[in-house]
C-alpha atoms as a PDB file:
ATOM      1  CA  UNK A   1       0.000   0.000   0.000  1.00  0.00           C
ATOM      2  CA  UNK A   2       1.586   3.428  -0.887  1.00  0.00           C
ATOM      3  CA  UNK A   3       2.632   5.440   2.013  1.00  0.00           C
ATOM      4  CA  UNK A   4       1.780   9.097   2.878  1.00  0.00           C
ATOM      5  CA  UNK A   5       5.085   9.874   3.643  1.00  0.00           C
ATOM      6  CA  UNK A   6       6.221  13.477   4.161  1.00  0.00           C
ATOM      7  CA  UNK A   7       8.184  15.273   1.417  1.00  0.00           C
ATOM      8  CA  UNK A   8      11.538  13.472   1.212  1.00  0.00           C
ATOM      9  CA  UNK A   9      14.550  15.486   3.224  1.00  0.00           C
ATOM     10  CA  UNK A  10      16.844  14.820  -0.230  1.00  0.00           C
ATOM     11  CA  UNK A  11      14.376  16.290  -2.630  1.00  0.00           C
ATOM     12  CA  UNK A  12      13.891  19.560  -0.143  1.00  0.00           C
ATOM     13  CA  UNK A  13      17.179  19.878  -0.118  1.00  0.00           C
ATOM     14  CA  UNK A  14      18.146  19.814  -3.511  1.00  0.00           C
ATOM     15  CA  UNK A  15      15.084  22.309  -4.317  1.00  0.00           C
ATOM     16  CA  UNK A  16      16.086  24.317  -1.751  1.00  0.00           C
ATOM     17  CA  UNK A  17      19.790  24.459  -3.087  1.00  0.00           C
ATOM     18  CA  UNK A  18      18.355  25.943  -6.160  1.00  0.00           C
ATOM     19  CA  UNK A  19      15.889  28.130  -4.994  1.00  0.00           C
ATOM     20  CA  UNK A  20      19.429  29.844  -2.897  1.00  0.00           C
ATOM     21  CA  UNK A  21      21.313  30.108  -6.213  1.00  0.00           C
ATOM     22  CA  UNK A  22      18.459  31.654  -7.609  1.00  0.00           C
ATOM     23  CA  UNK A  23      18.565  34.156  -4.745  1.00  0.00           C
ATOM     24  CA  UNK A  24      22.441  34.908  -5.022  1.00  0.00           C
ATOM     25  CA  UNK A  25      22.798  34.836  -8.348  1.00  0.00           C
ATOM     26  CA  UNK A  26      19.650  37.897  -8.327  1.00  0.00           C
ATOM     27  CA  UNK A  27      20.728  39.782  -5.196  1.00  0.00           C
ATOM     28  CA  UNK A  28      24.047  41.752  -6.435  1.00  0.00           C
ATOM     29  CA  UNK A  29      25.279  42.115  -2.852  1.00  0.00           C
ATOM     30  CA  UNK A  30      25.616  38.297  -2.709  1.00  0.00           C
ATOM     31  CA  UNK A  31      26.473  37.490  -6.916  1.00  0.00           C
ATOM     32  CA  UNK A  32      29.798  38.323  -6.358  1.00  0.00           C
ATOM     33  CA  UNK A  33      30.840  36.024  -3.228  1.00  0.00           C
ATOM     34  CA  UNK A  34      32.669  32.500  -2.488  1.00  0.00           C
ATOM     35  CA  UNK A  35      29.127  31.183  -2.212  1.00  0.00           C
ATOM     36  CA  UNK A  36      27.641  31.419  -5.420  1.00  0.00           C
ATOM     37  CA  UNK A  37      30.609  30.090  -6.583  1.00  0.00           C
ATOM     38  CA  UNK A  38      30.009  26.602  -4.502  1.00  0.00           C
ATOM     39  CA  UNK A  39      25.796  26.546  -5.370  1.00  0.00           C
ATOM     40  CA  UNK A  40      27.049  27.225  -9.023  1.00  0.00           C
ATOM     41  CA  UNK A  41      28.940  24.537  -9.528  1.00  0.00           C
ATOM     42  CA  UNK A  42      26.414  22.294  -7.620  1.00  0.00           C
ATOM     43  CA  UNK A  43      23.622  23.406  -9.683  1.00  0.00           C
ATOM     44  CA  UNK A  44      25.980  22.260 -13.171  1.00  0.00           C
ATOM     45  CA  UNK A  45      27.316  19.520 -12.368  1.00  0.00           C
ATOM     46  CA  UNK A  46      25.181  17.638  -9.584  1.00  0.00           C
ATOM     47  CA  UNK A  47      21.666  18.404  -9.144  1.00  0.00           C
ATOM     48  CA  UNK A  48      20.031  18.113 -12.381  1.00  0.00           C
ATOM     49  CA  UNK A  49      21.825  14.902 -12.208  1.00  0.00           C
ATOM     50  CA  UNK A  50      20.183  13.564  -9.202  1.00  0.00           C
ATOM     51  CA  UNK A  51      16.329  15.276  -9.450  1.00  0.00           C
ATOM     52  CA  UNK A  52      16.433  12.948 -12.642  1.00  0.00           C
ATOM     53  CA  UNK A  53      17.911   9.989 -11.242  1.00  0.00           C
ATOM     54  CA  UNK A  54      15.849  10.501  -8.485  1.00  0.00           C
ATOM     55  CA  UNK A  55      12.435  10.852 -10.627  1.00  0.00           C
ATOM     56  CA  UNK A  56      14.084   7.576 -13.127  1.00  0.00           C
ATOM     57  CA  UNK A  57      14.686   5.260  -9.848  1.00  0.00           C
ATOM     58  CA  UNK A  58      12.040   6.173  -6.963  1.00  0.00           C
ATOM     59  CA  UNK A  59      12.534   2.656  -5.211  1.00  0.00           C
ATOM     60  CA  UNK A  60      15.338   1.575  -2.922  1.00  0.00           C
ATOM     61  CA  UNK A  61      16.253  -1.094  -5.049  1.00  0.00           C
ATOM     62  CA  UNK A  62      16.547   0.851  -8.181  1.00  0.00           C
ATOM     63  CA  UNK A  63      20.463   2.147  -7.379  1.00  0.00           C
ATOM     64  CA  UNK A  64      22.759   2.064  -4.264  1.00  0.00           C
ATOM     65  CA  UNK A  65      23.776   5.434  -2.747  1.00  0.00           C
ATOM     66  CA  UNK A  66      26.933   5.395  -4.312  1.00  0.00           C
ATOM     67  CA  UNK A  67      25.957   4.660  -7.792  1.00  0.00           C
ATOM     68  CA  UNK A  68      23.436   7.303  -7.210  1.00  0.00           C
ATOM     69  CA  UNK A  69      25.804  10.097  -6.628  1.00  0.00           C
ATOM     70  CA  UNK A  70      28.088   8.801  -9.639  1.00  0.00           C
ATOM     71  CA  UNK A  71      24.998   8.865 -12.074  1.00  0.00           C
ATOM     72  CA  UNK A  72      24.052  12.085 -10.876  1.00  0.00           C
ATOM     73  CA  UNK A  73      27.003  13.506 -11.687  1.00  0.00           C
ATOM     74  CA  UNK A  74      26.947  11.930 -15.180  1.00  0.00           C
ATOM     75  CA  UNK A  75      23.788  13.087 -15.996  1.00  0.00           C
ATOM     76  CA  UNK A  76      24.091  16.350 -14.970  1.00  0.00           C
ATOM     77  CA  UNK A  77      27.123  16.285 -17.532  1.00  0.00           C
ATOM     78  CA  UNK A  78      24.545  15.547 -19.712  1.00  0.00           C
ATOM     79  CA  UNK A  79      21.498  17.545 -19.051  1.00  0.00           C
ATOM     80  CA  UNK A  80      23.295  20.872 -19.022  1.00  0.00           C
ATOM     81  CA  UNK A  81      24.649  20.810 -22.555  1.00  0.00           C
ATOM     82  CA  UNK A  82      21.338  19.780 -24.290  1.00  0.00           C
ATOM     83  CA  UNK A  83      19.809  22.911 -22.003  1.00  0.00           C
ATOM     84  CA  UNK A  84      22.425  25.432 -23.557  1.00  0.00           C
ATOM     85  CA  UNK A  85      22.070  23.487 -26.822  1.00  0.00           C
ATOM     86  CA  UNK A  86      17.880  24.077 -26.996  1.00  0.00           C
ATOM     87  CA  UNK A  87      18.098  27.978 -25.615  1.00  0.00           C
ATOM     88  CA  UNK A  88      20.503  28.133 -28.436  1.00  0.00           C
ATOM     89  CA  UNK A  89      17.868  27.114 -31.150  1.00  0.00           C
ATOM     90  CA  UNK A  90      15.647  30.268 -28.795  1.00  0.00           C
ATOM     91  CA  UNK A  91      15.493  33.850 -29.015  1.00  0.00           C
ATOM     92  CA  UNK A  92      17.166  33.685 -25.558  1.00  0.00           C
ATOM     93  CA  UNK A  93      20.625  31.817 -26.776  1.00  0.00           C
ATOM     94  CA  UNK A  94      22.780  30.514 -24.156  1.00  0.00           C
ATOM     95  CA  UNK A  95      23.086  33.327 -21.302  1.00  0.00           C
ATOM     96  CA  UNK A  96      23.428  32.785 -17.851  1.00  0.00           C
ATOM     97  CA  UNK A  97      19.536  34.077 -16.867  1.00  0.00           C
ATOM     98  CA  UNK A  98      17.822  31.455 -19.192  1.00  0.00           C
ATOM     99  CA  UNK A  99      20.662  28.922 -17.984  1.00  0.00           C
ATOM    100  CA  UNK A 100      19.881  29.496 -14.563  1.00  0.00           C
ATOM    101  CA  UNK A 101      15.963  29.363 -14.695  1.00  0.00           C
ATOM    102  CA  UNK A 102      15.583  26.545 -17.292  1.00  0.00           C
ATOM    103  CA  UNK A 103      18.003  24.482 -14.777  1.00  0.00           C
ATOM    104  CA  UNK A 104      16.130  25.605 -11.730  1.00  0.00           C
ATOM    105  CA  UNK A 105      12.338  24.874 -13.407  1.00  0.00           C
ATOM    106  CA  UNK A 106      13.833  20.891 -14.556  1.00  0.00           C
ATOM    107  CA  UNK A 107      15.214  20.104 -11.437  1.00  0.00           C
ATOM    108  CA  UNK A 108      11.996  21.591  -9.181  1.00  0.00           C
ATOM    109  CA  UNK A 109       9.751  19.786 -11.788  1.00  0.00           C
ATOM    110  CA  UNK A 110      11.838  16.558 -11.985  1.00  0.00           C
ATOM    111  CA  UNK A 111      11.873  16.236  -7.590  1.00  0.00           C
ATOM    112  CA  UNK A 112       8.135  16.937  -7.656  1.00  0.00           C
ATOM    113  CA  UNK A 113       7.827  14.235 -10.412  1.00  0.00           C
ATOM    114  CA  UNK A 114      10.512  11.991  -7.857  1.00  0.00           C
ATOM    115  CA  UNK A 115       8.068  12.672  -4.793  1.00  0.00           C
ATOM    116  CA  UNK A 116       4.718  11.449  -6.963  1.00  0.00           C
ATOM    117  CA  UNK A 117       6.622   8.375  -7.900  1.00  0.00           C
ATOM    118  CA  UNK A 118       7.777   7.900  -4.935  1.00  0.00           C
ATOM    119  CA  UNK A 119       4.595   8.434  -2.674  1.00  0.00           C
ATOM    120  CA  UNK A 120       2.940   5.884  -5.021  1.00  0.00           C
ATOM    121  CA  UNK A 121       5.307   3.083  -3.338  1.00  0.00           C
ATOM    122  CA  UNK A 122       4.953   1.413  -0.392  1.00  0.00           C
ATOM    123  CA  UNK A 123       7.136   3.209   2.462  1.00  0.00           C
ATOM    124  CA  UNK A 124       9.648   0.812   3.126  1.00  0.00           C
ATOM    125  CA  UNK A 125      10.358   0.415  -0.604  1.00  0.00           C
ATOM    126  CA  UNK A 126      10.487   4.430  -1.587  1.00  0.00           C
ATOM    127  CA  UNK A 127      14.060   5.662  -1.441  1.00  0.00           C
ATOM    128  CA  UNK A 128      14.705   8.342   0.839  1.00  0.00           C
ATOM    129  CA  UNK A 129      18.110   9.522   2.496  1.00  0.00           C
ATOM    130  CA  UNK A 130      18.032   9.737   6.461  1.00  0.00           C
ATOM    131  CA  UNK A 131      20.555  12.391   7.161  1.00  0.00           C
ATOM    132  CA  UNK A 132      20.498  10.924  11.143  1.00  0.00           C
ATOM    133  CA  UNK A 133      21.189   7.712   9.932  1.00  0.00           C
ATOM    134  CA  UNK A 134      22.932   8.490   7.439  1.00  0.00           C
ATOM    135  CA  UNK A 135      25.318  10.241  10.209  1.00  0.00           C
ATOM    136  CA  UNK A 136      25.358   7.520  12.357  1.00  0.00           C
ATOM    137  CA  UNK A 137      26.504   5.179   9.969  1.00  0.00           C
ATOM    138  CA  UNK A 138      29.559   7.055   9.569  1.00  0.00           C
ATOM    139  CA  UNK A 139      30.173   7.582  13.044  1.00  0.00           C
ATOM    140  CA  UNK A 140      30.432   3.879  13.090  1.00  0.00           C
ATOM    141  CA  UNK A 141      32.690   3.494  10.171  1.00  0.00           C
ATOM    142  CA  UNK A 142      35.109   5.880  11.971  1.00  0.00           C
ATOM    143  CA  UNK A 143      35.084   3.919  15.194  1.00  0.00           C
ATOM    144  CA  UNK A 144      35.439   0.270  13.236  1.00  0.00           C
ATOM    145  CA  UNK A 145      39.773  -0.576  12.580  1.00  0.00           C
ATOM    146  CA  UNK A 146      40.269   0.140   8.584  1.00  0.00           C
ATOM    147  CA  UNK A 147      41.570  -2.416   6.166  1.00  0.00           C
ATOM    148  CA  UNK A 148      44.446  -1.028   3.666  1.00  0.00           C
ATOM    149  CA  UNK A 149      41.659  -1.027   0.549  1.00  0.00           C
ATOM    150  CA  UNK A 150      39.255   0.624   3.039  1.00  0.00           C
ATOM    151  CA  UNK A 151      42.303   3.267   3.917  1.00  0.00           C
ATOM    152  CA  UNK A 152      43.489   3.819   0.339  1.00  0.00           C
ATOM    153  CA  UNK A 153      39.848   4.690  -0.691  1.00  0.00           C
ATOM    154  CA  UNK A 154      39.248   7.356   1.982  1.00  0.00           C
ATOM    155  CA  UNK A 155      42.527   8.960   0.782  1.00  0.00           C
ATOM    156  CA  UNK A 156      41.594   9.131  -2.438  1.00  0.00           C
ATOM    157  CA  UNK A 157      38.070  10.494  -1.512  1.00  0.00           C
ATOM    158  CA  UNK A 158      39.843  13.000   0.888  1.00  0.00           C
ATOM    159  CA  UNK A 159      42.519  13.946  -1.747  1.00  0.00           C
ATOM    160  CA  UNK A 160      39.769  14.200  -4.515  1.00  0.00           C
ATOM    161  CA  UNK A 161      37.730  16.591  -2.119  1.00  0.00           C
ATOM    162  CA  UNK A 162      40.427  18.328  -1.596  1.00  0.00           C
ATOM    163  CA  UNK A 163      41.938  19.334  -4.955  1.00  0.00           C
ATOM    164  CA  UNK A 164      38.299  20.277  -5.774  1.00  0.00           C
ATOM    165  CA  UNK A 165      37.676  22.792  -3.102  1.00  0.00           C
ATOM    166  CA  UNK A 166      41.017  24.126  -4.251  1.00  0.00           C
ATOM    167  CA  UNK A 167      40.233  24.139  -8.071  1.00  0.00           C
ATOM    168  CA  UNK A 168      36.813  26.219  -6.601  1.00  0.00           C
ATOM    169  CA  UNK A 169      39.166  28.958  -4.536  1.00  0.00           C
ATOM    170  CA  UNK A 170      41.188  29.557  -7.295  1.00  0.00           C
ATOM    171  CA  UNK A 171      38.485  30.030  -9.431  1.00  0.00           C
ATOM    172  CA  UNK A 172      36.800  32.498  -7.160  1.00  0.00           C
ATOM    173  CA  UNK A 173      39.892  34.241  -6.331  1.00  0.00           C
ATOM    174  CA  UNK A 174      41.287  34.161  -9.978  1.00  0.00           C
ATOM    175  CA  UNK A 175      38.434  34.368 -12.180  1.00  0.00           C
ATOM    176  CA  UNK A 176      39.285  33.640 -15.945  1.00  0.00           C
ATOM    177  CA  UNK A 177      38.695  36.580 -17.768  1.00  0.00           C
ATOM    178  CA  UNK A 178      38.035  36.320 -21.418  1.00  0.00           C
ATOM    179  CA  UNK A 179      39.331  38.778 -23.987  1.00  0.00           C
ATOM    180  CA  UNK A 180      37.365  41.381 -24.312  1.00  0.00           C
ATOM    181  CA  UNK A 181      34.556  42.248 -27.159  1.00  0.00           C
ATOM    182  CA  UNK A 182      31.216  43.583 -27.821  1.00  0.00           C
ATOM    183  CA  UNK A 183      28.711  41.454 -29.415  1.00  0.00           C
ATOM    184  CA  UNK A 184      26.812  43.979 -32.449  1.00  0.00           C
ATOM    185  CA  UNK A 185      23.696  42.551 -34.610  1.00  0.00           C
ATOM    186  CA  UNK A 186      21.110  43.235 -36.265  1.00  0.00           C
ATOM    187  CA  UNK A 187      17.332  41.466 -35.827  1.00  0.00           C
ATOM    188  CA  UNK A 188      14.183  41.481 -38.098  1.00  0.00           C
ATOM    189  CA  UNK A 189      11.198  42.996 -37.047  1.00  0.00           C
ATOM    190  CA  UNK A 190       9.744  39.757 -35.164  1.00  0.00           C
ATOM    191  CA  UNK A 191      13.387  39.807 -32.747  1.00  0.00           C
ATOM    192  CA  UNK A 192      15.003  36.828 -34.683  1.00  0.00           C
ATOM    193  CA  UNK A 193      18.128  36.597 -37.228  1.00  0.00           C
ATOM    194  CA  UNK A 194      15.879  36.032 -40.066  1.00  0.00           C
ATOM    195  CA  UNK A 195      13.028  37.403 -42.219  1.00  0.00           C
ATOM    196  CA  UNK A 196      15.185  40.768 -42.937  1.00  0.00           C
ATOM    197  CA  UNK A 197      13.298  43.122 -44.825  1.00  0.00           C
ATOM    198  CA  UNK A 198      14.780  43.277 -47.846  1.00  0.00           C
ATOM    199  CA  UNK A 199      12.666  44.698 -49.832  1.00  0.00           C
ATOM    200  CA  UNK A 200      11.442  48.780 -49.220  1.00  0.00           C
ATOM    201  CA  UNK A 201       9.253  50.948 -50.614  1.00  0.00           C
ATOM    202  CA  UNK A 202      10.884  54.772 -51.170  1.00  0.00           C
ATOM    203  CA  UNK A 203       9.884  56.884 -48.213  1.00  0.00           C
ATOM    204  CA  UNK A 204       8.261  54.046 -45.986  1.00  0.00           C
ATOM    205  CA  UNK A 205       9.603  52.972 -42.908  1.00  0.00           C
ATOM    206  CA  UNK A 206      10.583  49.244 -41.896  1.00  0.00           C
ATOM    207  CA  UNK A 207      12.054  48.029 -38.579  1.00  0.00           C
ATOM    208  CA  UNK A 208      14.874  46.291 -37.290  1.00  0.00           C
ATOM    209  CA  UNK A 209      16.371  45.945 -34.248  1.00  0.00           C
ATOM    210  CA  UNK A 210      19.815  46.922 -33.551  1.00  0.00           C
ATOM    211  CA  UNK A 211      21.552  44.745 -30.447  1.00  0.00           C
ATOM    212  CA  UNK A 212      25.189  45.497 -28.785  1.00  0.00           C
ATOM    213  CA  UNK A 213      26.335  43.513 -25.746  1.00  0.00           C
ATOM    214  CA  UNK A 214      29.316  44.865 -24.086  1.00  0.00           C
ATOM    215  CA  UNK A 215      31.693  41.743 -22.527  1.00  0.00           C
ATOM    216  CA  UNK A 216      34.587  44.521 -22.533  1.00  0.00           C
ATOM    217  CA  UNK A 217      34.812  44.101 -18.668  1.00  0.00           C
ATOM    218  CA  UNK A 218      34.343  48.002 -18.209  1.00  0.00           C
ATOM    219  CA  UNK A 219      31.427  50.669 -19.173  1.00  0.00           C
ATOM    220  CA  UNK A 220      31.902  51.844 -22.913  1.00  0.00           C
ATOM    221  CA  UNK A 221      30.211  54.639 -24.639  1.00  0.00           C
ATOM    222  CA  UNK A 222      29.208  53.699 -27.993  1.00  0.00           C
ATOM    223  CA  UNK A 223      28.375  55.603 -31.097  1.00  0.00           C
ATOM    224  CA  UNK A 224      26.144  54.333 -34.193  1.00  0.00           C
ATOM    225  CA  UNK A 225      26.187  55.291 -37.655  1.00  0.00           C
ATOM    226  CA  UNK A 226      23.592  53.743 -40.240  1.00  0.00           C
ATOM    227  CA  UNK A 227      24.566  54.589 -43.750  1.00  0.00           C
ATOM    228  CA  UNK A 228      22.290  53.740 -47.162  1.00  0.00           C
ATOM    229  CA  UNK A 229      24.795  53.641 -49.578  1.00  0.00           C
ATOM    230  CA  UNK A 230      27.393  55.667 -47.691  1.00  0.00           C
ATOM    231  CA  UNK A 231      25.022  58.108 -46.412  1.00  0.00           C
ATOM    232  CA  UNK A 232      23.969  58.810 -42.883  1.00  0.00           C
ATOM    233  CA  UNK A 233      20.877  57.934 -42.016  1.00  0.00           C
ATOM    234  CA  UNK A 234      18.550  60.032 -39.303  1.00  0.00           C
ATOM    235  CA  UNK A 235      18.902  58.047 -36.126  1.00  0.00           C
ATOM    236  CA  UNK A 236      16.738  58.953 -32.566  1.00  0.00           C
ATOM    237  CA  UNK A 237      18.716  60.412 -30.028  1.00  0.00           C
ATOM    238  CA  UNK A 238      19.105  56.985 -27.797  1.00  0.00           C
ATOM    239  CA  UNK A 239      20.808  55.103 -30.474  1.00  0.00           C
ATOM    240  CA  UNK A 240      23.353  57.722 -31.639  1.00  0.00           C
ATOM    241  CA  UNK A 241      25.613  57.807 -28.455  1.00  0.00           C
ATOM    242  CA  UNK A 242      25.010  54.834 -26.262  1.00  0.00           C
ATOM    243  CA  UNK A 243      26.547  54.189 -22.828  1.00  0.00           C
ATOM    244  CA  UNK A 244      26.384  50.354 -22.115  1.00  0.00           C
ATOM    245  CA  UNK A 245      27.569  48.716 -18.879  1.00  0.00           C
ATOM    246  CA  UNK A 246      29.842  45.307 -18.383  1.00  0.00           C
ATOM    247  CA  UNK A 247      27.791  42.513 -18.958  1.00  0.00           C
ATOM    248  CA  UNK A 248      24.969  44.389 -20.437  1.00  0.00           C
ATOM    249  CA  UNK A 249      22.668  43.994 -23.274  1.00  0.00           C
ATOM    250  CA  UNK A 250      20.733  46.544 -25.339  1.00  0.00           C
ATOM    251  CA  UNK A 251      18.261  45.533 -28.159  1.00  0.00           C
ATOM    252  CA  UNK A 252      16.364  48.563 -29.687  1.00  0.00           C
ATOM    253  CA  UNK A 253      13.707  48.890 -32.340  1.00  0.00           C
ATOM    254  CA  UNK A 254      14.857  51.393 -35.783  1.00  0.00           C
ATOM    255  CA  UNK A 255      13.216  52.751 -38.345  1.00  0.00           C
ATOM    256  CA  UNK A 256      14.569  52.696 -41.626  1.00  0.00           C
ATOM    257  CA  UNK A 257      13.349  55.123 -44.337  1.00  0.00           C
ATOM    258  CA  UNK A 258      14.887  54.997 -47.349  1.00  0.00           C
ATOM    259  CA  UNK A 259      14.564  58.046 -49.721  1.00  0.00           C
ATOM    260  CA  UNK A 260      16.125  56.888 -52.709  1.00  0.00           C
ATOM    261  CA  UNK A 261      15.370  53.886 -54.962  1.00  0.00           C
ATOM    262  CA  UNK A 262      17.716  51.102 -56.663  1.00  0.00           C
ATOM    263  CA  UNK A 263      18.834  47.421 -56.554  1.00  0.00           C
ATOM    264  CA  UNK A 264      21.453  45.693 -54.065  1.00  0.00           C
ATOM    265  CA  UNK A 265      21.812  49.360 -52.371  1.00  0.00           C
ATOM    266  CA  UNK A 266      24.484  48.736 -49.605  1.00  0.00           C
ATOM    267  CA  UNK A 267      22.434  49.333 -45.971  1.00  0.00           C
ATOM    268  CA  UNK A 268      25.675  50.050 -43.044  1.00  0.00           C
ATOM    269  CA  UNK A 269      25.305  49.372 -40.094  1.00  0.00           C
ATOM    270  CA  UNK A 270      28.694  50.977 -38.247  1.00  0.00           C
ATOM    271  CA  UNK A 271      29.192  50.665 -34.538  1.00  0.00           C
ATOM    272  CA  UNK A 272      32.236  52.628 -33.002  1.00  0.00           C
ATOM    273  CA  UNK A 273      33.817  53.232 -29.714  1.00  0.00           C
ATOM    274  CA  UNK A 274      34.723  55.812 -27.514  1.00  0.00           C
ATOM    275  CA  UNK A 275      38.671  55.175 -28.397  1.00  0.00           C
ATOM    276  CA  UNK A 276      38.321  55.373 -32.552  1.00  0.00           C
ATOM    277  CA  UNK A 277      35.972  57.500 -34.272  1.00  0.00           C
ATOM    278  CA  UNK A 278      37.517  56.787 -38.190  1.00  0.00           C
ATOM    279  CA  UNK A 279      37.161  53.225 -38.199  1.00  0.00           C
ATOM    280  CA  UNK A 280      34.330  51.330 -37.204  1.00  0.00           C
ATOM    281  CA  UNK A 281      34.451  48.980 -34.221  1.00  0.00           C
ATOM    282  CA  UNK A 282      31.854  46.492 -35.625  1.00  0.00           C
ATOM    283  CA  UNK A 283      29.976  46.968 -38.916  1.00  0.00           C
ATOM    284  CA  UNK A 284      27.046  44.655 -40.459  1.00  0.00           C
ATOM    285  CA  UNK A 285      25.564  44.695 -44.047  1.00  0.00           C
ATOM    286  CA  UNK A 286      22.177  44.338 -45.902  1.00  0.00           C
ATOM    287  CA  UNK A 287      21.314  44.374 -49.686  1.00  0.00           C
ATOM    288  CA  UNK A 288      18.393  46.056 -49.617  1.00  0.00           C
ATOM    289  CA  UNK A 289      15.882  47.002 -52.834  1.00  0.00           C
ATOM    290  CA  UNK A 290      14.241  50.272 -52.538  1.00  0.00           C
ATOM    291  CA  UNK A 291      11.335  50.304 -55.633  1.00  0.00           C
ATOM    292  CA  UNK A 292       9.080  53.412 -56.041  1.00  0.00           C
ATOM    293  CA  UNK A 293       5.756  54.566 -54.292  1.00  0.00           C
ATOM    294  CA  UNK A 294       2.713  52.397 -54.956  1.00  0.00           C
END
């Protein structure tokens, strides 16, 4: 008969874990520290892992603890890829917001899916982790005298621990820095890279939307310059100097109105910096056909 067992102390956990990386990552105070560091790497490479192991094998004979933790570990491996691999295919692409809550919606949906499957069984055949016990069982361990296989493992455990908590300081204190650069595109009207308008009608405005994302690791003032075949375009006053902070993304609508006609007419898009003013620091092109009025 299936138990009415409380909500597992593993899957509250785990959900909890996540639901505290969401809070440090958000908080700015906090985003910075030692801490988000530790959740971060727990939330990559551990608990997607074990919500779906724990959701895939709800009774106690499904998987020992150890093979548990292993698989966990494996399929977190797994899981995050794919995730960066679909919010690639999305408007979103792979950033660390739609990272962090498509991560943090699987696992909370994969541990309520664990604690269905696992209130269907009878009690003492759900899995659950006893923390006491769980404690105990150690204590005991420590007091019992250690064989040489028994002492080689716990080295290699304690060794492994360690060289990972120091892999985690050093990252924290000596965060890899990548070169720096400023991502500059160009969307269609419906905020995806594709269905450009390409083809205009003299004196009628279309829309696309301009995007710059500054990963220079400082605050950069940017100036835009839209050219129809080498001529400057009219441009609204928050797109013609634009100050953009570290880490920060700016996607605006723009009107384009051409006012003369042709074929394959060369549409600039020039983005410079604050440190060269002759030669553009990004550019993008479109072929655009301007006919006549209707």
């Amino acid at each position: 008969m299936a138990g009415n067992q409380k909500f597992p102390s593993d899957l509250l956990l785990v959900a909890g874990l996540v639901i505290l990386t969401d809070i440090i990552v958000l908080i700015p105070v906090l985003n910075e520290s030692f801490i988000r560091i530790v959740l971060g790497l727990l939330l990559v490479l551990f608990l997607p892992g074990y919500a779906l192991v724990a959701l895939l094998f709800p009774a106690k004979n499904g998987l020992e603890g150890v093979e548990r933790a292993a698989l966990s570990i494996g399929m977190s491996v797994a899981i995050v890829p794919l995730t960066g691999l679909a919010l690639d295919n999305t408007s979103f692409g792979i950033r660390e917001m739609p990272l962090l809550a498509s991560l943090s919606v699987f696992i909370i949906l994969a541990c309520a899916g664990a604690y269905i499957r696992r209130k269907q069984l009878p009690e003492d055949k759900a899995f659950e982790v006893s923390f006491k016990k769980s404690a105990s069982s150690i204590v005991e361990v420590l007091g019992k005298p250690e064989s040489s296989t028994e002492k080689t493992l716990r080295a290699f455990l304690a060794i492994s621990l360690l060289t990972l908590a120091g892999a985690t300081a050093y990252i924290s204190i000596f965060p890899h820095q990548h070169d720096p650069f400023t991502e500059f595109y160009i969307l269609g009207p419906e905020g995806k890279a594709d269905n450009y308008t390409m083809e205009y009608v003299q004196g009628k405005s279309e829309t696309v939307i301009i995007g710059i994302a500054n990963h220079e690791h400082r605050t950069v003032n940017y100036t835009l310059d839209v050219r129809l075949e080498n001529k400057s375009l009219a441009l609204p006053e928050n797109l013609k100097h634009i100050q953009l902070e570290d880490n920060k993304t700016l996607e605006e609508p723009l009107e384009i109105t051409p006012s003369i006609r042709g074929k394959d007419l060369e549409l600039q898009f020039l983005l410079f910096n604050e440190t060269e003013k002759e030669i553009p620091y990004e550019d993008l092109r479109l072929w655009i056909d301007v006919i006549g009025e209707a």
